[in-house]
N, C-alpha and C. Protein backbone atom coordinates (compact mmCIF):
# COMPACT_ATOMS: atom_id res chain seq x y z
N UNK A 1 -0.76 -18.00 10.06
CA UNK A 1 -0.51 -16.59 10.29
C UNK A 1 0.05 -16.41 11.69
N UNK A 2 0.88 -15.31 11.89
CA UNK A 2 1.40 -15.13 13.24
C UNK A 2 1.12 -14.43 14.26
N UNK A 3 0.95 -15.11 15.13
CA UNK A 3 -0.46 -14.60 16.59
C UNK A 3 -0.12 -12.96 16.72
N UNK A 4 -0.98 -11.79 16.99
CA UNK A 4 -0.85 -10.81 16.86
C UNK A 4 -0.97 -10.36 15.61
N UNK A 5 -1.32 -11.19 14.45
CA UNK A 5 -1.95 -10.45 12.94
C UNK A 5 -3.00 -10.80 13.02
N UNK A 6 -4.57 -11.19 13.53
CA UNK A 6 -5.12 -11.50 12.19
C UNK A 6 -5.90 -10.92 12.06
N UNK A 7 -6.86 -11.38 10.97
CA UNK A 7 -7.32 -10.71 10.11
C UNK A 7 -8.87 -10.49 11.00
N UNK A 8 -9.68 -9.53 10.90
CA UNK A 8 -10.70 -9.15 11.77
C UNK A 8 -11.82 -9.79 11.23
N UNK A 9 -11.45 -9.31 9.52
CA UNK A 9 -13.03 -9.77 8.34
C UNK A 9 -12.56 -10.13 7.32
N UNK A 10 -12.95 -10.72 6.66
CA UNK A 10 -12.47 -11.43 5.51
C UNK A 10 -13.02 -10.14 4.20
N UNK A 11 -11.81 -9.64 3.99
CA UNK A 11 -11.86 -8.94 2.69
C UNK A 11 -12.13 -9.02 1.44
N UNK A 12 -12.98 -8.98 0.61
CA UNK A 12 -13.04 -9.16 -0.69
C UNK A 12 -12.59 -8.17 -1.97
N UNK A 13 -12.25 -8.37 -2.92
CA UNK A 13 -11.47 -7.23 -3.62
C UNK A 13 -12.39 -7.14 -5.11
N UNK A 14 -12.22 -5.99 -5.37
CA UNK A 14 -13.49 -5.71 -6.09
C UNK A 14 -12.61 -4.34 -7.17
N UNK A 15 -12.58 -4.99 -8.06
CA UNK A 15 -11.89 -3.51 -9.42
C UNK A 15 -12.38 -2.46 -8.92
N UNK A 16 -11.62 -1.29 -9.02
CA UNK A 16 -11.60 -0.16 -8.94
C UNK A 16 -11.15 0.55 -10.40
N UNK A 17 -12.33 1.20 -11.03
CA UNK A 17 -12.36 1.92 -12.40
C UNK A 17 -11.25 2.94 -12.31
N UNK A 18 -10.69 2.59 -13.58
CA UNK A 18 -9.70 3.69 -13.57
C UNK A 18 -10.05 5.37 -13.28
N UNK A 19 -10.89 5.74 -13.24
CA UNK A 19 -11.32 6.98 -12.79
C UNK A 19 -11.65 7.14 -11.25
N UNK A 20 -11.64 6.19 -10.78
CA UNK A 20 -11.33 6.60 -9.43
C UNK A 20 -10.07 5.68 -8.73
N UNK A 21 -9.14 5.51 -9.24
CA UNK A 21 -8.47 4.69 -8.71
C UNK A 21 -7.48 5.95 -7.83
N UNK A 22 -6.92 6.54 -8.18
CA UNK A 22 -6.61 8.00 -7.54
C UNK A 22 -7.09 8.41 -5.68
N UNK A 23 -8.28 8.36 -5.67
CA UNK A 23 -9.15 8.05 -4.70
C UNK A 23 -8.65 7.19 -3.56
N UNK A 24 -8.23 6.22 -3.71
CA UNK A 24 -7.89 5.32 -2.83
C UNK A 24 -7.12 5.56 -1.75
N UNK A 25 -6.03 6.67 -2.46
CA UNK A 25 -5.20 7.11 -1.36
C UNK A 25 -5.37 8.39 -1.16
N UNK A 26 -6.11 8.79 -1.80
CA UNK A 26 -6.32 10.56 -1.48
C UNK A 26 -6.31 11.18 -0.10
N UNK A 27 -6.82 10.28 0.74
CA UNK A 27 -7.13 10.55 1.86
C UNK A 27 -5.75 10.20 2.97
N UNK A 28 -4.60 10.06 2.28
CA UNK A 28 -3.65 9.75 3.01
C UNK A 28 -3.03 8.89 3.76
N UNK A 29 -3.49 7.61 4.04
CA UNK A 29 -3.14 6.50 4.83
C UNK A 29 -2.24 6.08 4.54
N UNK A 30 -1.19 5.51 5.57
CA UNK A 30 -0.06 4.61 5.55
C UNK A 30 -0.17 3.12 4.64
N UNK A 31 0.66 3.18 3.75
CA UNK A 31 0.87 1.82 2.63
C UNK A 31 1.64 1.13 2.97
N UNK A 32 1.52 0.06 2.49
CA UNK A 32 2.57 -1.24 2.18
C UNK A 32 3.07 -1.50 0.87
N UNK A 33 4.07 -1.34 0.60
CA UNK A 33 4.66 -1.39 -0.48
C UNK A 33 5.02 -2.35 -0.58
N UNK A 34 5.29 -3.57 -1.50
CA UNK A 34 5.61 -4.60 -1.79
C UNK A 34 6.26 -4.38 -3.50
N UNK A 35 7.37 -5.56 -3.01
CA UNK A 35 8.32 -5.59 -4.56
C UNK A 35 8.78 -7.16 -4.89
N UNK A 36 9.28 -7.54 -5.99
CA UNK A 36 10.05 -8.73 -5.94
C UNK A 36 10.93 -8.54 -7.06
N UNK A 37 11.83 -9.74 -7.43
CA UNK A 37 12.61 -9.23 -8.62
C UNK A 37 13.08 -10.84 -8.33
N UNK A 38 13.48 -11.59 -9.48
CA UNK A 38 13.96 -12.85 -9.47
C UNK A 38 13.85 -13.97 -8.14
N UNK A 39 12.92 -14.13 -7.74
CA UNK A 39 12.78 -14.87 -6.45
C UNK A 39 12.59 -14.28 -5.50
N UNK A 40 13.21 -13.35 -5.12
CA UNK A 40 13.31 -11.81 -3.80
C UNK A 40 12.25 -11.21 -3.78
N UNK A 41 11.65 -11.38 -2.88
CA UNK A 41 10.49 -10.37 -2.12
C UNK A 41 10.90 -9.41 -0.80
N UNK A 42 10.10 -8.65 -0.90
CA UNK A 42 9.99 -7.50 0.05
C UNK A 42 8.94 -6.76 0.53
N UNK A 43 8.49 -6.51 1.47
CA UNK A 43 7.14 -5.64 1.96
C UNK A 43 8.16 -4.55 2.75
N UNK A 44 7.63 -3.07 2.79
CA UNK A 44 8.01 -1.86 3.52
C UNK A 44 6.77 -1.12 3.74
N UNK A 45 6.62 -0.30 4.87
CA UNK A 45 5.74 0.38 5.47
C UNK A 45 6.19 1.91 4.73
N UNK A 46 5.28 2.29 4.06
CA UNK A 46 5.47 3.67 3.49
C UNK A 46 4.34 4.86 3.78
N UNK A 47 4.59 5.88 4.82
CA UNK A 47 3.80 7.24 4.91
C UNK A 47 3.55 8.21 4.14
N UNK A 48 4.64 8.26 3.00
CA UNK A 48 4.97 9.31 1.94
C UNK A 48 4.48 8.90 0.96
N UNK A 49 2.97 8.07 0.42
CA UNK A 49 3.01 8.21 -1.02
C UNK A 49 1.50 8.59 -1.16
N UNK A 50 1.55 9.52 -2.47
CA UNK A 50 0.06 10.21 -2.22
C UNK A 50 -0.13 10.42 -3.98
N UNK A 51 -1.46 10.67 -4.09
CA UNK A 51 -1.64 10.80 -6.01
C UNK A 51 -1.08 11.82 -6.67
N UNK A 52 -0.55 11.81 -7.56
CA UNK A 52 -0.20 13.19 -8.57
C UNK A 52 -1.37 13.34 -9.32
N UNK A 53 -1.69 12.40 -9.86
CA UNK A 53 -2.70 12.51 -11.59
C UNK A 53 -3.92 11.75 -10.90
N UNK A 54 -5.16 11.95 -12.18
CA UNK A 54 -6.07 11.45 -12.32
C UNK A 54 -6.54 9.73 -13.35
N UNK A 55 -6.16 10.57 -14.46
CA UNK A 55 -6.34 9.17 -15.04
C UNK A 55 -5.75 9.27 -16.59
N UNK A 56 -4.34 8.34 -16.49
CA UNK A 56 -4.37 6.85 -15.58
C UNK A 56 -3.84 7.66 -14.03
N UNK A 57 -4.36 6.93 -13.24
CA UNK A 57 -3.63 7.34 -11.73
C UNK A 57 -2.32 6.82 -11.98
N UNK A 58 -1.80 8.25 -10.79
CA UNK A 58 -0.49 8.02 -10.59
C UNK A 58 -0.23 8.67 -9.68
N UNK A 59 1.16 7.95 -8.82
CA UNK A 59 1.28 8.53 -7.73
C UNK A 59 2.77 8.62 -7.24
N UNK A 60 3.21 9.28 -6.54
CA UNK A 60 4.79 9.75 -5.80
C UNK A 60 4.75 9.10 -4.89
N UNK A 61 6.12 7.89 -4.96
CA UNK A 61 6.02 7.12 -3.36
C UNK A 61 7.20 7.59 -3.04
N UNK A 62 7.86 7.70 -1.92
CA UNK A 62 9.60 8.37 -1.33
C UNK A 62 9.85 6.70 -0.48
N UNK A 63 10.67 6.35 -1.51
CA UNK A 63 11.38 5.22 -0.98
C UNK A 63 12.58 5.37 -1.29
N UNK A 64 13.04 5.62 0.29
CA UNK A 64 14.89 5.65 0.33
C UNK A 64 15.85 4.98 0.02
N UNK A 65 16.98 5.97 -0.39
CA UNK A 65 17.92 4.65 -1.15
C UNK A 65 18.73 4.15 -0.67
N UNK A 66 18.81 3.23 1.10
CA UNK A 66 19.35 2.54 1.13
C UNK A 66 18.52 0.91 1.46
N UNK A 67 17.17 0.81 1.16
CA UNK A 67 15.98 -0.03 1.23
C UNK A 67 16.57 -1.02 0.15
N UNK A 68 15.76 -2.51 0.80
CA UNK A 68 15.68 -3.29 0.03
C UNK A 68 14.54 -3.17 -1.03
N UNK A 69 13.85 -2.57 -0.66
CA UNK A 69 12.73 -2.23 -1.34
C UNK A 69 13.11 -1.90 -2.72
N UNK A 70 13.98 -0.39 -2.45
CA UNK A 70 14.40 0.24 -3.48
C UNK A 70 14.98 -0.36 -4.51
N UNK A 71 15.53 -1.47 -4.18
CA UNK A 71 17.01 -2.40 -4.72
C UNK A 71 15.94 -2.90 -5.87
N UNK A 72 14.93 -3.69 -4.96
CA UNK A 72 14.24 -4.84 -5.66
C UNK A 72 13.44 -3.76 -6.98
N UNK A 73 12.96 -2.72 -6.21
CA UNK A 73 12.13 -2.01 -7.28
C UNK A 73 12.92 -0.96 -8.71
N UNK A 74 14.19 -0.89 -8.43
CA UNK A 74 14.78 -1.07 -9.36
C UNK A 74 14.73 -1.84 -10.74
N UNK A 75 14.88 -2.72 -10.45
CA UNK A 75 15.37 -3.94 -10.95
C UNK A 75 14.30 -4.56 -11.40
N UNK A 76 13.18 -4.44 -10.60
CA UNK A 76 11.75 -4.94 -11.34
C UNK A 76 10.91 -4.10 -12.47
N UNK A 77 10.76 -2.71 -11.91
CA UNK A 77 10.44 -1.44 -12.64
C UNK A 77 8.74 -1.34 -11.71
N UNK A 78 8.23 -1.78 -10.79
CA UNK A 78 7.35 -2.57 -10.96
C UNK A 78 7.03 -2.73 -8.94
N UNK A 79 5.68 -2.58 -8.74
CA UNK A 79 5.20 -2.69 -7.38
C UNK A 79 3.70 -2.55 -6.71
N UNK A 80 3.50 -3.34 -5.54
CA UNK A 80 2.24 -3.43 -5.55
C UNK A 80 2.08 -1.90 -4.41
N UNK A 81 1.40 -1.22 -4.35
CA UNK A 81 0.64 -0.13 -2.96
C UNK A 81 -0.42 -0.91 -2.25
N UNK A 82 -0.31 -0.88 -1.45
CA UNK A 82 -1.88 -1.51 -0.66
C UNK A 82 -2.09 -0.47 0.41
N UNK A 83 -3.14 0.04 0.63
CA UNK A 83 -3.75 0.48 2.25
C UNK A 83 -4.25 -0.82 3.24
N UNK A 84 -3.38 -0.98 4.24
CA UNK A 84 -3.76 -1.62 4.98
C UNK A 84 -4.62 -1.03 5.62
N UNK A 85 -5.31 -1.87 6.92
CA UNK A 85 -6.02 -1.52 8.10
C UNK A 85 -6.07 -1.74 9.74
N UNK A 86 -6.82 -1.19 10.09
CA UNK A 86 -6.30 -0.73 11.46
C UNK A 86 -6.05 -2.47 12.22
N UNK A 87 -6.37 -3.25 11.75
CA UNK A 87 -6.14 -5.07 12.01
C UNK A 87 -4.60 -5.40 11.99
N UNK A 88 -4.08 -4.40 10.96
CA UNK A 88 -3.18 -4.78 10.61
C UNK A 88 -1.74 -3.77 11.33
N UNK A 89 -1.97 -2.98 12.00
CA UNK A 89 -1.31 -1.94 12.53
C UNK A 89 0.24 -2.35 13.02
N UNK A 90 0.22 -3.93 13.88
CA UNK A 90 1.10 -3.94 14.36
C UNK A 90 1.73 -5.00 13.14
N UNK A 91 1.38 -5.15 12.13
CA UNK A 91 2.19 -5.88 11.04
C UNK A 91 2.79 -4.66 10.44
N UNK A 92 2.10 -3.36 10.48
CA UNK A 92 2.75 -2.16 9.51
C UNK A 92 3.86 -1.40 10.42
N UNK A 93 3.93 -1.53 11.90
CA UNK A 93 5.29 -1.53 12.34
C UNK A 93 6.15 -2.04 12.54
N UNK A 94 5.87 -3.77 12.08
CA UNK A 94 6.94 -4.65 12.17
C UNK A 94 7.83 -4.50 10.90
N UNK A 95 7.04 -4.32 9.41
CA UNK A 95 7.33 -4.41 8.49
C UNK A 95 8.15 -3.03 8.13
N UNK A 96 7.76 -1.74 9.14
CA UNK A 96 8.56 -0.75 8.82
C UNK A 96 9.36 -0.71 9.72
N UNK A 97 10.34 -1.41 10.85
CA UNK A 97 11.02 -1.81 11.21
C UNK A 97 11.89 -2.05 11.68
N UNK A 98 11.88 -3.03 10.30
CA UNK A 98 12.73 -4.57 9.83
C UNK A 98 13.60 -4.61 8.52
N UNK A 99 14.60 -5.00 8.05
CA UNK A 99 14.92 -4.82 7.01
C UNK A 99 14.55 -6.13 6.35
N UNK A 100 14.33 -6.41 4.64
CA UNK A 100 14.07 -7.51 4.23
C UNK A 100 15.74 -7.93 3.83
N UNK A 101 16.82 -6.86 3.93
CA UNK A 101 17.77 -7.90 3.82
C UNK A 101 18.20 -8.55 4.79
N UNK A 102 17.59 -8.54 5.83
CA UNK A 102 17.91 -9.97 7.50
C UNK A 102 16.93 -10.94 7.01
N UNK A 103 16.08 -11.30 5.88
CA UNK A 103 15.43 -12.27 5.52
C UNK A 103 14.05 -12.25 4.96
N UNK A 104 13.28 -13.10 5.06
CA UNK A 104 11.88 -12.98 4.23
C UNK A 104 10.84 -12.48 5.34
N UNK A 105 10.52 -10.92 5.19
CA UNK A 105 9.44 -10.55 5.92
C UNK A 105 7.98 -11.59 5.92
N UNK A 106 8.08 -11.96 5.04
CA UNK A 106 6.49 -13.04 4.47
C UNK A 106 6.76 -13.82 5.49
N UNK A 107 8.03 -14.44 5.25
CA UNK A 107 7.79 -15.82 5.88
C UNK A 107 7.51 -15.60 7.95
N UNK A 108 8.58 -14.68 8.08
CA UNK A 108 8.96 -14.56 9.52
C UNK A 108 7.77 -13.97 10.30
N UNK A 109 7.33 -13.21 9.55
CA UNK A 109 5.95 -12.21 9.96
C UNK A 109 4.25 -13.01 9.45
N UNK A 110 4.54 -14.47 8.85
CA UNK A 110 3.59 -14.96 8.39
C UNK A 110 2.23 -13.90 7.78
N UNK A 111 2.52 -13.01 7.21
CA UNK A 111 2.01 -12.44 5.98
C UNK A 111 1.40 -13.38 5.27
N UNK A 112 0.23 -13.27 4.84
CA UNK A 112 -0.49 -14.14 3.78
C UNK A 112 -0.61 -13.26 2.65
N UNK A 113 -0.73 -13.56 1.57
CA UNK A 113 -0.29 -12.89 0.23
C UNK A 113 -1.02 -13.83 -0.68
N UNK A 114 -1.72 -12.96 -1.99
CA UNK A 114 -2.21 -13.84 -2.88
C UNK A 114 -0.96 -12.81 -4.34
N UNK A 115 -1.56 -14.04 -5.39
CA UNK A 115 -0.66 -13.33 -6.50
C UNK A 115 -1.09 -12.08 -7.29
N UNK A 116 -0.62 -10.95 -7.95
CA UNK A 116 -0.48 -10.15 -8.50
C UNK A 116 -1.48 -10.20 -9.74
N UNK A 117 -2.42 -9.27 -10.29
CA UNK A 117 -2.52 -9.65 -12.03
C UNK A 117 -1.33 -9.27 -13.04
N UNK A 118 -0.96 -8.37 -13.05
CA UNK A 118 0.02 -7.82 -13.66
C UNK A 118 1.28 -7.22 -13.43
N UNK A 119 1.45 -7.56 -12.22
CA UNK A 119 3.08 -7.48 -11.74
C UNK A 119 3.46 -8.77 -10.44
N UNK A 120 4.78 -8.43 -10.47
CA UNK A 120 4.82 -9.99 -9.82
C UNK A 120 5.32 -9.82 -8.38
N UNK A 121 5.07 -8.55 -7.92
CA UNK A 121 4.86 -8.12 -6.45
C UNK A 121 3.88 -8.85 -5.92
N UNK A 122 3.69 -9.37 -4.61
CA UNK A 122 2.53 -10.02 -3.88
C UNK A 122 1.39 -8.70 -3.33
N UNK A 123 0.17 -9.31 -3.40
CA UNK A 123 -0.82 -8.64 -3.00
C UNK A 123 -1.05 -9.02 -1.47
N UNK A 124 -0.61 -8.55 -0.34
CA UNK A 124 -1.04 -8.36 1.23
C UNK A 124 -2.52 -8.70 1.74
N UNK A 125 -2.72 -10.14 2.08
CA UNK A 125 -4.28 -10.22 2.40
C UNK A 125 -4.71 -9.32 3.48
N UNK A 126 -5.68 -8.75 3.35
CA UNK A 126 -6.54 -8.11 4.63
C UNK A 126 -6.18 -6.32 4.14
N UNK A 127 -6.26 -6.44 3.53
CA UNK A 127 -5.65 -4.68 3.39
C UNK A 127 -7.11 -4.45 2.75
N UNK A 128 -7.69 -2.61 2.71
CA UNK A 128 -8.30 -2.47 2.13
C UNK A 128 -8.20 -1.32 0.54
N UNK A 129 -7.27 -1.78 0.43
CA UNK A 129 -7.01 -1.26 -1.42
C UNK A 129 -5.42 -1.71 -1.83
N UNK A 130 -5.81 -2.05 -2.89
CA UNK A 130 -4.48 -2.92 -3.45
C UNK A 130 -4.25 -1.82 -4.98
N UNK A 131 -3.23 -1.21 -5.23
CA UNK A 131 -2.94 -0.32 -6.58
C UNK A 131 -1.92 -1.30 -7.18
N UNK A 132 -1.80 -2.12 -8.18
CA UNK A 132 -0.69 -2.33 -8.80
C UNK A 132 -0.41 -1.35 -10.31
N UNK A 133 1.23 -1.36 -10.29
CA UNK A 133 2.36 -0.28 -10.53
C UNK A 133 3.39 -0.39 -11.29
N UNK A 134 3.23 0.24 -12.36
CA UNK A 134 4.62 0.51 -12.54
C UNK A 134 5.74 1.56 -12.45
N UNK A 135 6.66 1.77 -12.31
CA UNK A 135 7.61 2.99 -12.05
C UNK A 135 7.66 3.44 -13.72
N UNK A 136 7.69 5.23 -13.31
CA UNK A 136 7.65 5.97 -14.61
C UNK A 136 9.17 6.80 -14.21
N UNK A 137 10.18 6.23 -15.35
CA UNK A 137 11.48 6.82 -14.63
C UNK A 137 11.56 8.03 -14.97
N UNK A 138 12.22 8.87 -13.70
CA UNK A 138 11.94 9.68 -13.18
C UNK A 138 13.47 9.82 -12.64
N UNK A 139 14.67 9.50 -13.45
CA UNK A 139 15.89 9.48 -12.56
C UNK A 139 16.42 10.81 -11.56
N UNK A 140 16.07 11.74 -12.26
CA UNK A 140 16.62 13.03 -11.64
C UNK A 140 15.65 13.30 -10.33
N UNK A 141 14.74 13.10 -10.08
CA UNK A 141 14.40 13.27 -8.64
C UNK A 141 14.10 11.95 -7.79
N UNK A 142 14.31 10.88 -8.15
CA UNK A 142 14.67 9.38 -7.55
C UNK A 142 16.05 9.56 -6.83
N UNK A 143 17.07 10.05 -7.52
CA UNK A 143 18.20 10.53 -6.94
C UNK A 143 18.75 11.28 -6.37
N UNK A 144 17.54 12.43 -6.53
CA UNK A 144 18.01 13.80 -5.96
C UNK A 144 17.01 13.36 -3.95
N UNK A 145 15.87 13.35 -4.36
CA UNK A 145 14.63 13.20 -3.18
C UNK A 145 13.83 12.00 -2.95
N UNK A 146 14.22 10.44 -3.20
CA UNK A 146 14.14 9.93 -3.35
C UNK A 146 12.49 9.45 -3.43
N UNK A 147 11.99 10.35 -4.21
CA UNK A 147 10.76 10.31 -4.99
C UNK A 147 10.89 9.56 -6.64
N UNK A 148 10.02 8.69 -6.12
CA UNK A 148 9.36 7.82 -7.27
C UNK A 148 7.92 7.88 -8.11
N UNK A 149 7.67 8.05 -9.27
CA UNK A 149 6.68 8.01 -10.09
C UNK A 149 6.08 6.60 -10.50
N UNK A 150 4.98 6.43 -9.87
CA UNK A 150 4.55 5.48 -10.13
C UNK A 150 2.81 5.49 -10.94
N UNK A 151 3.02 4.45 -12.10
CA UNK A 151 1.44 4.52 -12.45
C UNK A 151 0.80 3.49 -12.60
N UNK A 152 -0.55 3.25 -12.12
CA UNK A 152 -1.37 2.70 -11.92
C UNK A 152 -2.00 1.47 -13.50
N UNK A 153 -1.60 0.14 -12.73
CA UNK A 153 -1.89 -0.36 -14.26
C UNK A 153 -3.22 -1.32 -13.94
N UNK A 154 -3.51 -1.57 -12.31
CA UNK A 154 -5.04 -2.19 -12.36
C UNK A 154 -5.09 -1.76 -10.51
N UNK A 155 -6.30 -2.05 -10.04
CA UNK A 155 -6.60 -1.33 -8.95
C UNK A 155 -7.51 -2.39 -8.11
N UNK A 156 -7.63 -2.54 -7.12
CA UNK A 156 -8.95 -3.15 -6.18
C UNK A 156 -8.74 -2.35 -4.73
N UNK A 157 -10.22 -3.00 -4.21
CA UNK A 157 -10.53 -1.90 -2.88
C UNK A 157 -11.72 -3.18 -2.50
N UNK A 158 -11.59 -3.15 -1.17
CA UNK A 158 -12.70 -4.42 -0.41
C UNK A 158 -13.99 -3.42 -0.83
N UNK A 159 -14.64 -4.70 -1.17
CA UNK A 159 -16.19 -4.00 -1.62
C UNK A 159 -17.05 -3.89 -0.26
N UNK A 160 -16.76 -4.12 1.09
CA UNK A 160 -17.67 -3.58 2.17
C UNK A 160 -17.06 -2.08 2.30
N UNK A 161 -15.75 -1.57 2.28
CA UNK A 161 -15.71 -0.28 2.55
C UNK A 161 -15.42 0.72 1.32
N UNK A 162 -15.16 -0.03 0.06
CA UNK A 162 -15.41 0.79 -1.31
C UNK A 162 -16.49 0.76 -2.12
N UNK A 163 -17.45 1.70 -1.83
CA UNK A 163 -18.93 1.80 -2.92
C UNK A 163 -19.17 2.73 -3.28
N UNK A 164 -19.11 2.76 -4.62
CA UNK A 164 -19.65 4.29 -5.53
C UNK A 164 -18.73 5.19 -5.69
N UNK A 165 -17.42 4.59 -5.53
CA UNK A 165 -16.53 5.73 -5.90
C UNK A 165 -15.61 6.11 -4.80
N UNK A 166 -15.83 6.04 -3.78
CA UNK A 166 -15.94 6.53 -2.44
C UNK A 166 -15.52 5.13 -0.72
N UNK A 167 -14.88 5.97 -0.50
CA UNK A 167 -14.62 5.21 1.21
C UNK A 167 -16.01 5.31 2.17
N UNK A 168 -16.08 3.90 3.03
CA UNK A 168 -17.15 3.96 3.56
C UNK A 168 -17.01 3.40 5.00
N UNK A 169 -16.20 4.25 5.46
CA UNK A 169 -15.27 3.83 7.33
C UNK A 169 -16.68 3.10 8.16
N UNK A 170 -17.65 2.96 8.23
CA UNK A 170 -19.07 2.63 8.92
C UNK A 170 -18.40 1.87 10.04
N UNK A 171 -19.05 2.55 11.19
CA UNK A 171 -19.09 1.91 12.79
C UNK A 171 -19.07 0.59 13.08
N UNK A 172 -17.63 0.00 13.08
CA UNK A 172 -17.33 -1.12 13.01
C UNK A 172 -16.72 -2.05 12.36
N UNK A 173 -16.60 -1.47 10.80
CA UNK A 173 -15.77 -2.16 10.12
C UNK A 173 -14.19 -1.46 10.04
N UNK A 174 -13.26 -2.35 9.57
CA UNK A 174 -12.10 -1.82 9.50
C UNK A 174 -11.87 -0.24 9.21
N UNK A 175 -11.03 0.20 8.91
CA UNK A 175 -10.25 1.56 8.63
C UNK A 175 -8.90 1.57 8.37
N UNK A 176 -8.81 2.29 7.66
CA UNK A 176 -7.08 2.81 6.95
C UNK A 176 -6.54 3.42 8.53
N UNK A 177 -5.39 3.35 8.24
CA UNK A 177 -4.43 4.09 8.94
C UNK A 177 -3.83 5.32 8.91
N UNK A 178 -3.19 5.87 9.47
CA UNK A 178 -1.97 7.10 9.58
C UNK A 178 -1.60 7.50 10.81
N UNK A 179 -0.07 7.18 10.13
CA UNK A 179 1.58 7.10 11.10
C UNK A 179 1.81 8.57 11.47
N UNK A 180 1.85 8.67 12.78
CA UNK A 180 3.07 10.27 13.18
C UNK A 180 3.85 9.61 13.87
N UNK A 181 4.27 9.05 14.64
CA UNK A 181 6.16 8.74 15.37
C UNK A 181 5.94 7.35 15.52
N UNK A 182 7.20 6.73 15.77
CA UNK A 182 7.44 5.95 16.48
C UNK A 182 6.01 4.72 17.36
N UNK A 183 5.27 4.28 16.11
CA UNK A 183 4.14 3.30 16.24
C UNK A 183 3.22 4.01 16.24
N UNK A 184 2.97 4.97 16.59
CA UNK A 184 2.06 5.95 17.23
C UNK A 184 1.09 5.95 15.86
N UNK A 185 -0.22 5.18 15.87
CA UNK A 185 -1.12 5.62 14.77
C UNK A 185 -2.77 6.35 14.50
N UNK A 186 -3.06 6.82 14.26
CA UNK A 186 -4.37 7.57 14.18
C UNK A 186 -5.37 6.55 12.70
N UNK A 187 -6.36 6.28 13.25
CA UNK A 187 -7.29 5.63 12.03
C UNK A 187 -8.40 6.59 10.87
N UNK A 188 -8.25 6.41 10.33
CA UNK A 188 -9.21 7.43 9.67
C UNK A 188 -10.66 7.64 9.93
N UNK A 189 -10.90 8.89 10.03
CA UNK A 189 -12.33 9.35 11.08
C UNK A 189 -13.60 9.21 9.99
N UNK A 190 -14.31 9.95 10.58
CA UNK A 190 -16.19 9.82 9.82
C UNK A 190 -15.60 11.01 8.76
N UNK A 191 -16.60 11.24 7.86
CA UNK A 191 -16.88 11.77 7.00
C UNK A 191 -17.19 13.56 7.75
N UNK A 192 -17.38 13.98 7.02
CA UNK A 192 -17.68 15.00 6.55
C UNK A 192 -17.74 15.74 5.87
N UNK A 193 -19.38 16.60 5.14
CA UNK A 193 -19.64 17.10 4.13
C UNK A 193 -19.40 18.28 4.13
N UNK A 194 -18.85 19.12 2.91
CA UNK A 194 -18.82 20.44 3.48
C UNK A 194 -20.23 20.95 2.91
N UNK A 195 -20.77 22.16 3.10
CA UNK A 195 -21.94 22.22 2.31
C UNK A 195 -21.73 23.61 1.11
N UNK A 196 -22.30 24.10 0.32
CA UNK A 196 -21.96 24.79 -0.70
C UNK A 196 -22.94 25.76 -0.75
C-alpha cells in the first residue's frame, strides 16, 4: 500500500439486509465509485449520490459525462458505491483528482481491493459500506443531468460501526466523510435524538 493510505483498523464486512441497505448513505457521505468493463478499472470520488427508494434500495449517483468512470459504467451497466473513511481522506482526493484515463488508479495509488459478489467492479479495502449495483436506464436524465439510477443488488457495512440497522461513529473508531471545496472535509458527528 502507498505511504499516506493506511488503513487505521482492519474492517470486517458484514451483509446488510435489504431493508436497510438505503441507510448506508442516508446520512450523506462522500463515495467511491468504482467500475470495470473488459479488463479496465476505475475508482472516482463521488459527493452527489444519495437514496431514492427503500426496498430494493436505490439510489441517484451524478457522474459526469466526460469521466472514465462514466465510459466504463456504460458499458458494464454495473458498479460498486462504497463509503469510505476518514483513514482514507487523502486517497478520496487523490482519486477525485486524477483521471483513470492517465492510467490504473489501483495500481499507482496502491489501493487494495478485494473481488465483487455480483458485479465485477472491485470492492475498496478499508471503507465502511460497500453497495453493489446495477444501473436502471434512465437515458433521458443521464443525458440531460447527468444523473444515474442505480439499484442495489447486495450490500455490506463493517460490523464495528454497523449494528442494528444503524451507524455507530463511537469515540475513536473510524467515520464517513463529507466534501465542501477543494480537499476541504468534515467527518460525520455524534448522534442525535430528536425526542417526540
Amino acid at each position: 500500500m502507498r505511504a499516506g493510505f493506511p488503513p487505521r483498523f482492519v474492517l470486517m464486512r458484514n451483509a446488510v439486509p435489504d431493508r436497510h441497505v438505503h441507510r448506508l448513505l442516508n446520512h450523506g457521505p462522500v463515495t467511491l465509485v468504482t467500475t470495470a468493463h473488459e479488463g479496465r478499472r476505475n475508482v472516482m470520488a463521488a459527493a452527489w449520490v444519495m437514496p431514492l427508494d427503500f426496498e430494493p434500495a436505490k439510489f441517484i449517483a451524478v457522474i459526469a459525462a466526460d469521466t472514465f468512470t462514466r465510459e466504463l459504467l456504460l458499458a458494464s451497466r454495473q458498479c460498486v458505491v462504497q463509503a469510505p473513511t476518514d483513514a482514507q481522506i487523502d486517497l478520496v482526493y487523490s482519486v477525485g483528482t486524477t483521471s483513470g484515463r492517465d492510467g490504473d488508479k489501483f495500481a499507482h495509488l496502491g489501493i487494495q481491493t478485494s473481488p465483487a459478489k455480483t458485479v465485477l467492479a472491485p470492492l475498496i479495502e478499508g471503507c465502511a459500506a460497500w453497495i453493489e449495483c446495477d444501473v436502471i436506464d434512465e437515458p433521458s436524465i443521464a443525458d440531460r443531468y447527468d444523473l444515474f439510477v442505480l439499484q442495489a443488488k447486495s450490500a455490506w457495512a463493517d460490523d464495528t460501526l454497523w449494528k442494528d440497522g444503524s451507524w455507530n461513529f463511537a469515540s475513536g473508531l473510524p467515520r464517513t466523510i463529507h466534501h465542501e471545496k477543494g480537499g476541504r472535509f468534515f467527518t460525520t458527528g455524534e448522534p442525535v435524538q430528536a425526542r417526540r
